[in-house]
C-alpha atoms as a PDB file:
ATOM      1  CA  UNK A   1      -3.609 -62.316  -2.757  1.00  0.00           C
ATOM      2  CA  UNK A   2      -3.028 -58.947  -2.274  1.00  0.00           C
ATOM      3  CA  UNK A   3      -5.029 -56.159  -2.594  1.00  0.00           C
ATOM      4  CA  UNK A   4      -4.436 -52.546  -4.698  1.00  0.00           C
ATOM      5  CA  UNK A   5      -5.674 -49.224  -3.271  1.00  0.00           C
ATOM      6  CA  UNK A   6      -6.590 -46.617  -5.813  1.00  0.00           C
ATOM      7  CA  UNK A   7      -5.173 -43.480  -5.377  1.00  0.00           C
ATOM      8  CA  UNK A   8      -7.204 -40.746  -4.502  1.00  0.00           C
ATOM      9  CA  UNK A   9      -8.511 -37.191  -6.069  1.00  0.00           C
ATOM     10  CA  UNK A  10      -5.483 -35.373  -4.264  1.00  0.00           C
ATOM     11  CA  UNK A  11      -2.860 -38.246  -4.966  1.00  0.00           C
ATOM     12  CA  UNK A  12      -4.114 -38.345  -8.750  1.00  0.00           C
ATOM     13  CA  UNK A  13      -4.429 -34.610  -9.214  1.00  0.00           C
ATOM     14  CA  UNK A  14      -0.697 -34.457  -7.993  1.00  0.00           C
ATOM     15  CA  UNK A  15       0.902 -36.891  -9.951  1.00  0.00           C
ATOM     16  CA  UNK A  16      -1.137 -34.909 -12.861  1.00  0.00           C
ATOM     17  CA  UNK A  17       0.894 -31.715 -12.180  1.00  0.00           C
ATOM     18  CA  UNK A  18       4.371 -33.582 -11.881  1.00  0.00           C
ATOM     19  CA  UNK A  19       3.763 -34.910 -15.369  1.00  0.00           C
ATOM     20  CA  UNK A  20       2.907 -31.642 -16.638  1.00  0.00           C
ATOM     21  CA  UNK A  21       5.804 -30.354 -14.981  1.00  0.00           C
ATOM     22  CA  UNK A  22       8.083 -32.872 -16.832  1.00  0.00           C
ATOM     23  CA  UNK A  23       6.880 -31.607 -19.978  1.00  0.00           C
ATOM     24  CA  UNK A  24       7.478 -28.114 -20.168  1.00  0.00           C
ATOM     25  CA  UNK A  25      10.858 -27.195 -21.595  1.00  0.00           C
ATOM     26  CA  UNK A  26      12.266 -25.402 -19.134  1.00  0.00           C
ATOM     27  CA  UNK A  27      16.169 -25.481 -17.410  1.00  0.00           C
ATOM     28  CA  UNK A  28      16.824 -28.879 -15.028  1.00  0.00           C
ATOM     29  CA  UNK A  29      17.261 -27.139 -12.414  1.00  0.00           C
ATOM     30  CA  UNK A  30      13.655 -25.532 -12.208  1.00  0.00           C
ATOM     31  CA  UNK A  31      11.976 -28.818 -13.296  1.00  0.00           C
ATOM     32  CA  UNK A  32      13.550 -30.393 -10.150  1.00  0.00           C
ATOM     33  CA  UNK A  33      12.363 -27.407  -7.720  1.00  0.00           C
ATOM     34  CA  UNK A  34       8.973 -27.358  -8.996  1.00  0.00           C
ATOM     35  CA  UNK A  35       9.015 -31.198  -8.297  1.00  0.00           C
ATOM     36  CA  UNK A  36      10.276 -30.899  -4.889  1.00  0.00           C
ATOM     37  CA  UNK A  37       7.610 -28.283  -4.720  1.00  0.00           C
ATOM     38  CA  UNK A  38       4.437 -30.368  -5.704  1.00  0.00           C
ATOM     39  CA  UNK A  39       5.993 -33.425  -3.565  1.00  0.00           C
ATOM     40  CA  UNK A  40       6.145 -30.833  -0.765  1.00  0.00           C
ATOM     41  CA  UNK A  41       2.564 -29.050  -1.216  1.00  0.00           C
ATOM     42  CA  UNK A  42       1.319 -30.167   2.504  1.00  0.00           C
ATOM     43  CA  UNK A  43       3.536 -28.470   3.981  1.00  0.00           C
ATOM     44  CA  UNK A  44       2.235 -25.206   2.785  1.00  0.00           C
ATOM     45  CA  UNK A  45      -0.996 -26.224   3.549  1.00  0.00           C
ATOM     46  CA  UNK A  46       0.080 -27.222   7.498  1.00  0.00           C
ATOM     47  CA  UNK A  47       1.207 -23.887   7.706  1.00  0.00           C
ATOM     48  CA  UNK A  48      -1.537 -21.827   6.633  1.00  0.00           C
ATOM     49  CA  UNK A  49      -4.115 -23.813   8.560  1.00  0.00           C
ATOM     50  CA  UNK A  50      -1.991 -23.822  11.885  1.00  0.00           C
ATOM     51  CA  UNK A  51      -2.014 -20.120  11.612  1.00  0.00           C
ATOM     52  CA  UNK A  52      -5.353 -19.373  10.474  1.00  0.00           C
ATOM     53  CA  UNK A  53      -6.816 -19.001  13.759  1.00  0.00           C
ATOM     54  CA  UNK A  54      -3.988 -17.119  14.922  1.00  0.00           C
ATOM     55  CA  UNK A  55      -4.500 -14.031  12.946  1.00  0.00           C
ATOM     56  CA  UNK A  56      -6.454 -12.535  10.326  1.00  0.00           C
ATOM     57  CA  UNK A  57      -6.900 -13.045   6.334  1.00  0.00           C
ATOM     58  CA  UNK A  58      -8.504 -15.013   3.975  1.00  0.00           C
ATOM     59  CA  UNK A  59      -7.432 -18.876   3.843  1.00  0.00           C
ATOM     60  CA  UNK A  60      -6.787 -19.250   0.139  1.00  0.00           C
ATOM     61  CA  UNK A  61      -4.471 -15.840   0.434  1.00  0.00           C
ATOM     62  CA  UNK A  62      -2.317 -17.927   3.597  1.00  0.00           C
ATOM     63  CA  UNK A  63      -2.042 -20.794   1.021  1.00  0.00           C
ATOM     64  CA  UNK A  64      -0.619 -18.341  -1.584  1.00  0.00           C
ATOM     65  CA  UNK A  65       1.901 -17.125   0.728  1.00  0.00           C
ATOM     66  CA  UNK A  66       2.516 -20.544   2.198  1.00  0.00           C
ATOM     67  CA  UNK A  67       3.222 -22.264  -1.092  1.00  0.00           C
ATOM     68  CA  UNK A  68       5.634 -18.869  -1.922  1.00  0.00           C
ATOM     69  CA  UNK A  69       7.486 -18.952   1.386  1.00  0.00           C
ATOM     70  CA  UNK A  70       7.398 -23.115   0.041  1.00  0.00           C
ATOM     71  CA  UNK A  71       9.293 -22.259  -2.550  1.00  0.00           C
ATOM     72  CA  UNK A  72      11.792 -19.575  -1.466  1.00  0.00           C
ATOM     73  CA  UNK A  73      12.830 -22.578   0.946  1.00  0.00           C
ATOM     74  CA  UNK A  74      12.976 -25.252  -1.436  1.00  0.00           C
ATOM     75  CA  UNK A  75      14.985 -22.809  -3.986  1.00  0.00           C
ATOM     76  CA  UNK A  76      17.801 -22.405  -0.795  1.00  0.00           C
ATOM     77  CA  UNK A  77      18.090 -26.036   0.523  1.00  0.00           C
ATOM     78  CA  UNK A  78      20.527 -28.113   1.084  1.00  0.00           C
ATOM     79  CA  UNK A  79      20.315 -31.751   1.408  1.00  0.00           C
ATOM     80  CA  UNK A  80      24.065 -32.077   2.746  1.00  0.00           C
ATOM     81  CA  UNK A  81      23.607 -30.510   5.600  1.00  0.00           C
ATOM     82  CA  UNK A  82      21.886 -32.942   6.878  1.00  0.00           C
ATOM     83  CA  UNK A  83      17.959 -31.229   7.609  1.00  0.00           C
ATOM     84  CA  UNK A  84      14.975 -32.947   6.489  1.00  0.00           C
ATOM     85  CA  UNK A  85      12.765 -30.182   4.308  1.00  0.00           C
ATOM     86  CA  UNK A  86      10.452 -29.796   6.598  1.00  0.00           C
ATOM     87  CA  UNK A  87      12.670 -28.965   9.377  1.00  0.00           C
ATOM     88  CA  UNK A  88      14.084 -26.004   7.088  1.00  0.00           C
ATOM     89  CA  UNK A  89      10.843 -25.246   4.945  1.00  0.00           C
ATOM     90  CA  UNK A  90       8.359 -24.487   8.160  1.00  0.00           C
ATOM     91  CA  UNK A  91      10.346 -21.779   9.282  1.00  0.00           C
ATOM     92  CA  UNK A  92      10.179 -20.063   6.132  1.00  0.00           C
ATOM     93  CA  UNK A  93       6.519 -20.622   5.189  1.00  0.00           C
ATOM     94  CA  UNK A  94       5.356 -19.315   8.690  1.00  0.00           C
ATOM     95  CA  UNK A  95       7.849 -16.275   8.279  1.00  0.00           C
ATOM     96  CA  UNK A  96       6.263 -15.417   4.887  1.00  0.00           C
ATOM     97  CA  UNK A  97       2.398 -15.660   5.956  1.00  0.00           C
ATOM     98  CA  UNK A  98       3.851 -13.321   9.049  1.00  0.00           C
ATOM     99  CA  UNK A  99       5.355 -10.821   6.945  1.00  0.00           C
ATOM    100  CA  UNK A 100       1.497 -10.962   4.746  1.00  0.00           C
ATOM    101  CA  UNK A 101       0.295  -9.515   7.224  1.00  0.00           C
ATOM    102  CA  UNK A 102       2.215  -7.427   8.810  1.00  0.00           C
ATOM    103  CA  UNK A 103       2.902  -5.891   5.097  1.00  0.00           C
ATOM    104  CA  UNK A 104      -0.380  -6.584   3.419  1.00  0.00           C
ATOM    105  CA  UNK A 105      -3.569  -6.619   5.179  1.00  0.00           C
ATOM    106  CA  UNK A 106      -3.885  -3.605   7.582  1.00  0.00           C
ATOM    107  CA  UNK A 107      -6.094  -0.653   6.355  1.00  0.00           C
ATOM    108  CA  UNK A 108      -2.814   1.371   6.535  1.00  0.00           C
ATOM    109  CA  UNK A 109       0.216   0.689   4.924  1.00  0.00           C
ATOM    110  CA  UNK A 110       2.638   1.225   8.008  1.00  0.00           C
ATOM    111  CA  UNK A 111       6.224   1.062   7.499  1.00  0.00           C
ATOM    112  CA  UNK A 112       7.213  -1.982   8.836  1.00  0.00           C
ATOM    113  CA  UNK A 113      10.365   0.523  10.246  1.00  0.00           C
ATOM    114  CA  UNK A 114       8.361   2.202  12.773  1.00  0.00           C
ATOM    115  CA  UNK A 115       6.544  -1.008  13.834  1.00  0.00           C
ATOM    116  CA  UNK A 116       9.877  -3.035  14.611  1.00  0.00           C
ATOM    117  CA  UNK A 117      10.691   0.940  16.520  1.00  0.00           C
ATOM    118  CA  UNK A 118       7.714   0.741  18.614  1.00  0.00           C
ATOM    119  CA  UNK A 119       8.398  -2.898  19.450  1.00  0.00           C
ATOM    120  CA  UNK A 120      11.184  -2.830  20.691  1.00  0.00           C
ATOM    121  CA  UNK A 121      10.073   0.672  22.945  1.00  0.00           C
ATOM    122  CA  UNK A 122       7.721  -1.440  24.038  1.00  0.00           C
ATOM    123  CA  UNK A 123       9.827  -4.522  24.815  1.00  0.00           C
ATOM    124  CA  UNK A 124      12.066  -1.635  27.141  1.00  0.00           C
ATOM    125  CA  UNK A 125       9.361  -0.790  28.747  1.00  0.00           C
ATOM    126  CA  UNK A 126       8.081  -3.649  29.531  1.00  0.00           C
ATOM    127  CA  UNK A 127      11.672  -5.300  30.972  1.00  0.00           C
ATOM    128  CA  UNK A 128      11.983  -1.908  33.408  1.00  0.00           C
ATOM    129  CA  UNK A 129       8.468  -2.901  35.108  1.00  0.00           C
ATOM    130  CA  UNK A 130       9.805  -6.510  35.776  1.00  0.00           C
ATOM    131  CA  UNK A 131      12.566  -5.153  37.257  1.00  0.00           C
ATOM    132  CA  UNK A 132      10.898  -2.620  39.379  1.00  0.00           C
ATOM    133  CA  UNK A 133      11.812   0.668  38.183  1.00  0.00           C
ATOM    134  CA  UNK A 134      10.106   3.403  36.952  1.00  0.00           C
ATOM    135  CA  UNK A 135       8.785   3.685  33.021  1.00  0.00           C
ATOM    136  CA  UNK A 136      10.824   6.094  30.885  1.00  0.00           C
ATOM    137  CA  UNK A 137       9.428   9.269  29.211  1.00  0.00           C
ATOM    138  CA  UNK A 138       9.281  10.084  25.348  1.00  0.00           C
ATOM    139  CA  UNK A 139      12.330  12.008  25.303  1.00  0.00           C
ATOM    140  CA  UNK A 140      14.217   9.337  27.611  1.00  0.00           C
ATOM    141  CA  UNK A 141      12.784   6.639  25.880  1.00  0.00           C
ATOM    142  CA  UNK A 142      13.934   7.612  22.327  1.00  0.00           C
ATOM    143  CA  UNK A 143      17.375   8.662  23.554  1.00  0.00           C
ATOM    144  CA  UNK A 144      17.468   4.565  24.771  1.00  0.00           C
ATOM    145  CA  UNK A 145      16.477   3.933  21.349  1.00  0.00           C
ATOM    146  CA  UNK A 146      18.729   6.133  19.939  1.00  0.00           C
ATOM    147  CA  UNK A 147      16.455   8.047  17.797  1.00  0.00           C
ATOM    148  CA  UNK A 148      14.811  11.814  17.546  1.00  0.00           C
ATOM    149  CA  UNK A 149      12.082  12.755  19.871  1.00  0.00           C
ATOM    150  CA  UNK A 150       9.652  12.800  16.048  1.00  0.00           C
ATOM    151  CA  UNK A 151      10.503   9.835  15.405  1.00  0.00           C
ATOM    152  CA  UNK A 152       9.242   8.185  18.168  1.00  0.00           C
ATOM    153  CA  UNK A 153       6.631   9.891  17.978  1.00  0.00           C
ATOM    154  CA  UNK A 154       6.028   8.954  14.963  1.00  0.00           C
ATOM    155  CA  UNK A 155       6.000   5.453  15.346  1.00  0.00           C
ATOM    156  CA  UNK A 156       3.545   5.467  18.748  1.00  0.00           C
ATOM    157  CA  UNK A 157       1.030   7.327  15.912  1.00  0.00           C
ATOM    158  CA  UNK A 158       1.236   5.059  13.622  1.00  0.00           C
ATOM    159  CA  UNK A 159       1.176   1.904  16.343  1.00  0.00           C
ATOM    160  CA  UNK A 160      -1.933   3.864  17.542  1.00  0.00           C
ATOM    161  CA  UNK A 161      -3.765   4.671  14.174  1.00  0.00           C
ATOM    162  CA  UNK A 162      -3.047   0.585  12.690  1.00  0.00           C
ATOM    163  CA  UNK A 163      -6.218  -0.322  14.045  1.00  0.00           C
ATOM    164  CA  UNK A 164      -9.879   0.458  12.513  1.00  0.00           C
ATOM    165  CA  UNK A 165     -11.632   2.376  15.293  1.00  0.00           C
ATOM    166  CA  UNK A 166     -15.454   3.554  15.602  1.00  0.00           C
ATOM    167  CA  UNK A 167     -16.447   7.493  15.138  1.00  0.00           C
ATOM    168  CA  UNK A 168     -18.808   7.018  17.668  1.00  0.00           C
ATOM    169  CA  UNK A 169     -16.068   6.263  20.525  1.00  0.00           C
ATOM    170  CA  UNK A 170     -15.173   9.090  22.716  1.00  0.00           C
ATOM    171  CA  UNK A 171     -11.483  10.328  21.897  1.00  0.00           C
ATOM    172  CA  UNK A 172      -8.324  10.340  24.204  1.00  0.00           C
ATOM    173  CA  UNK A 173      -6.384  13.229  25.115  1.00  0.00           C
ATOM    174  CA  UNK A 174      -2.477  12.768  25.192  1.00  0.00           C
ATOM    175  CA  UNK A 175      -2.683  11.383  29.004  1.00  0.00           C
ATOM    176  CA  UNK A 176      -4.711   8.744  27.639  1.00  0.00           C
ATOM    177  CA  UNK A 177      -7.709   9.274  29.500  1.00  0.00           C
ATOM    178  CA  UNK A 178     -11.578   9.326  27.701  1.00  0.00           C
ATOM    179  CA  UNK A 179     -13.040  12.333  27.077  1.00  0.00           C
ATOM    180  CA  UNK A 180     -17.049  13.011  26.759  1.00  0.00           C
ATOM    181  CA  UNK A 181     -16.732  14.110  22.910  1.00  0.00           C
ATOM    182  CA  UNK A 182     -16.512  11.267  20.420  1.00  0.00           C
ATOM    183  CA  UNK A 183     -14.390  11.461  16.839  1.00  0.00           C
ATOM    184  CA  UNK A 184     -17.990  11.928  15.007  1.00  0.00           C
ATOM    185  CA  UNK A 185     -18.387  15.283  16.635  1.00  0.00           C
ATOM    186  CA  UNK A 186     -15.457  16.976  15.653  1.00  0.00           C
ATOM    187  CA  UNK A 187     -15.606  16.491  11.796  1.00  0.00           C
ATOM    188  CA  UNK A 188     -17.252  19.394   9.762  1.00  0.00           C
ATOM    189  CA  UNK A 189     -21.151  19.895   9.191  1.00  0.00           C
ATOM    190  CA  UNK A 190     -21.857  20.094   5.949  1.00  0.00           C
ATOM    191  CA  UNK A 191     -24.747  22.185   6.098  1.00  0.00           C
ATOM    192  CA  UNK A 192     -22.791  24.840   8.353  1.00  0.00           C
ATOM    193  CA  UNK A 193     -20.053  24.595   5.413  1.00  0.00           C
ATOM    194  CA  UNK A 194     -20.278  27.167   2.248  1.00  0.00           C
ATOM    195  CA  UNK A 195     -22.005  26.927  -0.569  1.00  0.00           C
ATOM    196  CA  UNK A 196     -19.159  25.139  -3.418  1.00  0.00           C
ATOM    197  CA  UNK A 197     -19.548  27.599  -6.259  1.00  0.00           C
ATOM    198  CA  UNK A 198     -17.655  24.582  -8.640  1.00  0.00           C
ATOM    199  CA  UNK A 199     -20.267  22.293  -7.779  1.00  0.00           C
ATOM    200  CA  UNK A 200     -22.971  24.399  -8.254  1.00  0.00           C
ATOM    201  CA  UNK A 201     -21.275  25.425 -11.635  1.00  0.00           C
ATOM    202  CA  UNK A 202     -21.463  21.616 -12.544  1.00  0.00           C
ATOM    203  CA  UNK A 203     -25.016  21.085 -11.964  1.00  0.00           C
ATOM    204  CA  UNK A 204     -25.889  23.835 -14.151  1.00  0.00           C
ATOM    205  CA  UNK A 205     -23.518  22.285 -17.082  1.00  0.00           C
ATOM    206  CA  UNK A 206     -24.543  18.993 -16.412  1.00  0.00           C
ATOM    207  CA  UNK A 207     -28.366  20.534 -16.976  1.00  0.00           C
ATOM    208  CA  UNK A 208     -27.336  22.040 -20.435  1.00  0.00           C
ATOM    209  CA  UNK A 209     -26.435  19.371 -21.468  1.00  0.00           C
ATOM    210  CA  UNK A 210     -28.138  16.661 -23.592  1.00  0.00           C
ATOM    211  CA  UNK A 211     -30.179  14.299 -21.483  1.00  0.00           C
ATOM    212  CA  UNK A 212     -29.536  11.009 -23.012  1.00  0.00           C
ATOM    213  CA  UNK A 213     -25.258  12.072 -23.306  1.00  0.00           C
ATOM    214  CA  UNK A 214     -25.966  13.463 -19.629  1.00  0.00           C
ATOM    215  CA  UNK A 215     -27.185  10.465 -18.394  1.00  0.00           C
ATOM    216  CA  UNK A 216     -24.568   8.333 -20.227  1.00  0.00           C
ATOM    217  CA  UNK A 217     -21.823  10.427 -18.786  1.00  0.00           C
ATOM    218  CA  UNK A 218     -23.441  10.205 -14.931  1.00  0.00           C
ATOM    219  CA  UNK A 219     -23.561   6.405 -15.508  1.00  0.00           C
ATOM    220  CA  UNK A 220     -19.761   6.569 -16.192  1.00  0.00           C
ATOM    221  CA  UNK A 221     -18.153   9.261 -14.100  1.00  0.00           C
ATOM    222  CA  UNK A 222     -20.860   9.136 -11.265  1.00  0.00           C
ATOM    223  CA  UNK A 223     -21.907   5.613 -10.963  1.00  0.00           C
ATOM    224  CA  UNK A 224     -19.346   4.169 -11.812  1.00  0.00           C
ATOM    225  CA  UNK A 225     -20.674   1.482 -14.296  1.00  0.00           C
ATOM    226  CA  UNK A 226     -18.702   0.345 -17.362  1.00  0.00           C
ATOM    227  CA  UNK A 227     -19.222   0.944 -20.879  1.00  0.00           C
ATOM    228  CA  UNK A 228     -20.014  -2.846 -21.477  1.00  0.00           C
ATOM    229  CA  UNK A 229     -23.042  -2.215 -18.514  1.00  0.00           C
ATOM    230  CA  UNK A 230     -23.811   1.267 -19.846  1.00  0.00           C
ATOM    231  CA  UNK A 231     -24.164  -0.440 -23.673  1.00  0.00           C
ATOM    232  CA  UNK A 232     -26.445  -3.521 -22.695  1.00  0.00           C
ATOM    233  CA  UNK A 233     -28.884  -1.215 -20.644  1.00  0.00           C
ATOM    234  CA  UNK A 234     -28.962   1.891 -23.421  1.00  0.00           C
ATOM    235  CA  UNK A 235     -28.542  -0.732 -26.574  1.00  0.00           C
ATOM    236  CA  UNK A 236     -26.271   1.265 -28.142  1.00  0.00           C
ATOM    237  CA  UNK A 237     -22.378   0.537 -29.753  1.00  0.00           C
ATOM    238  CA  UNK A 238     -19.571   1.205 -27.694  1.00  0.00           C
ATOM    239  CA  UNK A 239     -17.738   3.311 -30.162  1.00  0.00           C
ATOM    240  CA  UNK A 240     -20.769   5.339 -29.894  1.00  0.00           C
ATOM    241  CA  UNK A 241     -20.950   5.675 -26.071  1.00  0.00           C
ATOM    242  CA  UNK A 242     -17.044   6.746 -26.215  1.00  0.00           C
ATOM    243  CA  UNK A 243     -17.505   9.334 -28.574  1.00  0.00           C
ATOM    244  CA  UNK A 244     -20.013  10.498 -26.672  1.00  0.00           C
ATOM    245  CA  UNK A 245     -18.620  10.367 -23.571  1.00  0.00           C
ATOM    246  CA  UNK A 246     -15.590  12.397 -24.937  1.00  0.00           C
ATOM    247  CA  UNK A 247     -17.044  14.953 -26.665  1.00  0.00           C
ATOM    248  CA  UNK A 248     -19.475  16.038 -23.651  1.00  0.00           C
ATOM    249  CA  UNK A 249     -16.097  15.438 -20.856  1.00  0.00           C
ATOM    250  CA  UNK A 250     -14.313  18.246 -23.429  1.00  0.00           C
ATOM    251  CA  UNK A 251     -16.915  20.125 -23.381  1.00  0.00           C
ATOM    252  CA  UNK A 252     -17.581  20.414 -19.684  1.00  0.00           C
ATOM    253  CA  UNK A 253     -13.370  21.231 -19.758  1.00  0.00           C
ATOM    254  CA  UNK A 254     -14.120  23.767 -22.487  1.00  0.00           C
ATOM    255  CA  UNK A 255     -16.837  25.496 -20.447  1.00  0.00           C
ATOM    256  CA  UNK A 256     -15.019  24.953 -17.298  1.00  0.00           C
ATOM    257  CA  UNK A 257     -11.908  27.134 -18.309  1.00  0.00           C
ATOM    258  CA  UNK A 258     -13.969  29.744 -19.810  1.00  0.00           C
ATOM    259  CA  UNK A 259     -15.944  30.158 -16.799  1.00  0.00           C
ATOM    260  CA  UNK A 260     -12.638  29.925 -14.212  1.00  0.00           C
ATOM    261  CA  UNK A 261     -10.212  31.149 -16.097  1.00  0.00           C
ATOM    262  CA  UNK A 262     -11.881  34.795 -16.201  1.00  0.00           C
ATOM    263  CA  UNK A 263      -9.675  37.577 -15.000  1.00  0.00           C
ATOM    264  CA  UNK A 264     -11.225  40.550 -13.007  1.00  0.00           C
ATOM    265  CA  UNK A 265     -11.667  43.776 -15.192  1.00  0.00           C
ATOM    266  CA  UNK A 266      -8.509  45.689 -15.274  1.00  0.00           C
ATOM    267  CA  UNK A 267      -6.243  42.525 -14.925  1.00  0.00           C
ATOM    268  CA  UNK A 268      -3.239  43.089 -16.880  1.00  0.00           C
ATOM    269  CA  UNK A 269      -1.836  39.421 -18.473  1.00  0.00           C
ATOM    270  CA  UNK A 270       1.695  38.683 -17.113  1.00  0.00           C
ATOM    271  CA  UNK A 271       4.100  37.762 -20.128  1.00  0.00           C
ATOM    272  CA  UNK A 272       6.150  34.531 -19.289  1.00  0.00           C
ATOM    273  CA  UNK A 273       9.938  35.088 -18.074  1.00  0.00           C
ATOM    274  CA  UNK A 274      12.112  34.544 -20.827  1.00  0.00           C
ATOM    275  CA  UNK A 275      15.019  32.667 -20.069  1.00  0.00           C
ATOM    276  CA  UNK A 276      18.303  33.432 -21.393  1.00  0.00           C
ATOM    277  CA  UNK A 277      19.919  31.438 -24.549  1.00  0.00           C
ATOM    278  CA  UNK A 278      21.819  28.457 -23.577  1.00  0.00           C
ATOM    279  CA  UNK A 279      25.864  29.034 -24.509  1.00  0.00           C
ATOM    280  CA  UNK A 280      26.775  26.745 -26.993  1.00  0.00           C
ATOM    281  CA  UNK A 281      30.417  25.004 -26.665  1.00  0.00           C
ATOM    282  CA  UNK A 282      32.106  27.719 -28.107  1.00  0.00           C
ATOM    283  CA  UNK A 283      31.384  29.401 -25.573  1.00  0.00           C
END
């Protein structure tokens, strides 16, 4: 007697998506890829989890990339070659969640140019102090490279500014050494700034204004809630709250040019260059 194992949530939810996949009217050719694709799913998974802990990002976002680098593979493969799909599709998968985040999750969007420049100073570098000899200066470094003295430059700033740092750490003169003043201390006190004569301008129209549209307008442009928010806590329609919202942002416009646009007394208004009638083809 022999016994049957059920298959379980995973096994069932798969075989699920392959008959859904069998359904949908789409070329032969696709229908086969996406079922190579489902039949192949672990393999995405193996590859974001073996380089979770390697890196940074969310999990489910590795999976996304995993399953896309999954299917770039499976879309180039071929069987008569003689590879097994995993031997071909790892590469590929671990290459995509790698470019993710070299492309996608630093603060800064860095041109991956620079970073690939800056590697391979480095890599110089690094191959002269194994060998004994002497690092190389920017300008002899970048003549290595064979690039311009900026651009090198260039890409050490943006190597150097990839990473979040604190305002509270003391800053770094070009020599690399600490220095007693921290990043904080050399941005701009407000209170030792001047008065803004726009803002104040604003208050004073925002003031004039009606309070209920002011406060609908402030909830919108200042707090940044949306009119669905703004219309359950006021109970009013939403037509209403645009209108509103309109006619008090052309208004503030309105007021805004008469009050900026004056010319000082005497001002003579400049007439507009005219330009000179285009020659027809007779011509």
């Amino acid at each position: 007697m022999t016994t049957r194992t059920e298959p379980s949530a995973v096994q069932q939810q798969l075989q699920r998506q392959r008959r859904h996949e069998q359904r949908r009217r789409i070329a032969t050719e696709t229908r086969h890829r996406n079922d190579a694709v489902l039949m192949h799913l672990g393999l995405a998974h193996l590859g974001a989890n073996r380089l979770q802990n390697n890196g940074f990002g969310e999990h489910d976002d590795l999976v996304q990339e995993a399953r896309y680098g999954l299917i770039r593979a499976l879309e180039s493969f071929d069987p008569c070659r003689g590879h097994r799909i995993s031997s071909y599709a790892m590469p590929r998968i671990t290459g995509q969640i790698r470019h993710f985040r070299r492309d996608r999750l630093h603060t800064l969007r860095i041109p991956w140019r620079l970073g690939e420049l800056h590697a391979r100073g480095m890599k110089l570098q690094n191959s002269r102090l194994h060998d004994g000899l002497p690092p190389l200066g920017d300008e002899q470094l970048a003549d290595q490279l064979g690039v311009t003295n900026d651009r090198w430059r260039e890409a050490c700033s943006a190597h150097r500014d990839r990473h979040l740092r604190s305002l509270h750490l003391p800053r770094r003169n070009s020599d690399g050494c600490s220095e007693h003043e921290a990043w904080i201390d050399r941005l701009p006190n407000p209170e030792k700034m001047g008065e803004d004569p726009q803002r104040e301008w604003l208050i004073q129209a925002l003031e004039a204004l009606d309070p209920i549209h002011r406060r609908w307008l402030c909830a919108y442009w200042i707090d940044g809630l949306s009119l669905k928010e703004i219309c359950q806590r006021e109970s009013i329609d939403r037509p209403v709250l645009r209108r509103s919202l309109k006619r008090s942002i052309n208004s503030l416009r309105h007021e805004a040019d008469r009050v900026f646009s004056r010319k000082p007394p005497g001002a003579r208004r400049q007439s507009s260059p005219v330009l000179p009638p285009r020659r027809s083809a007779d011509h």
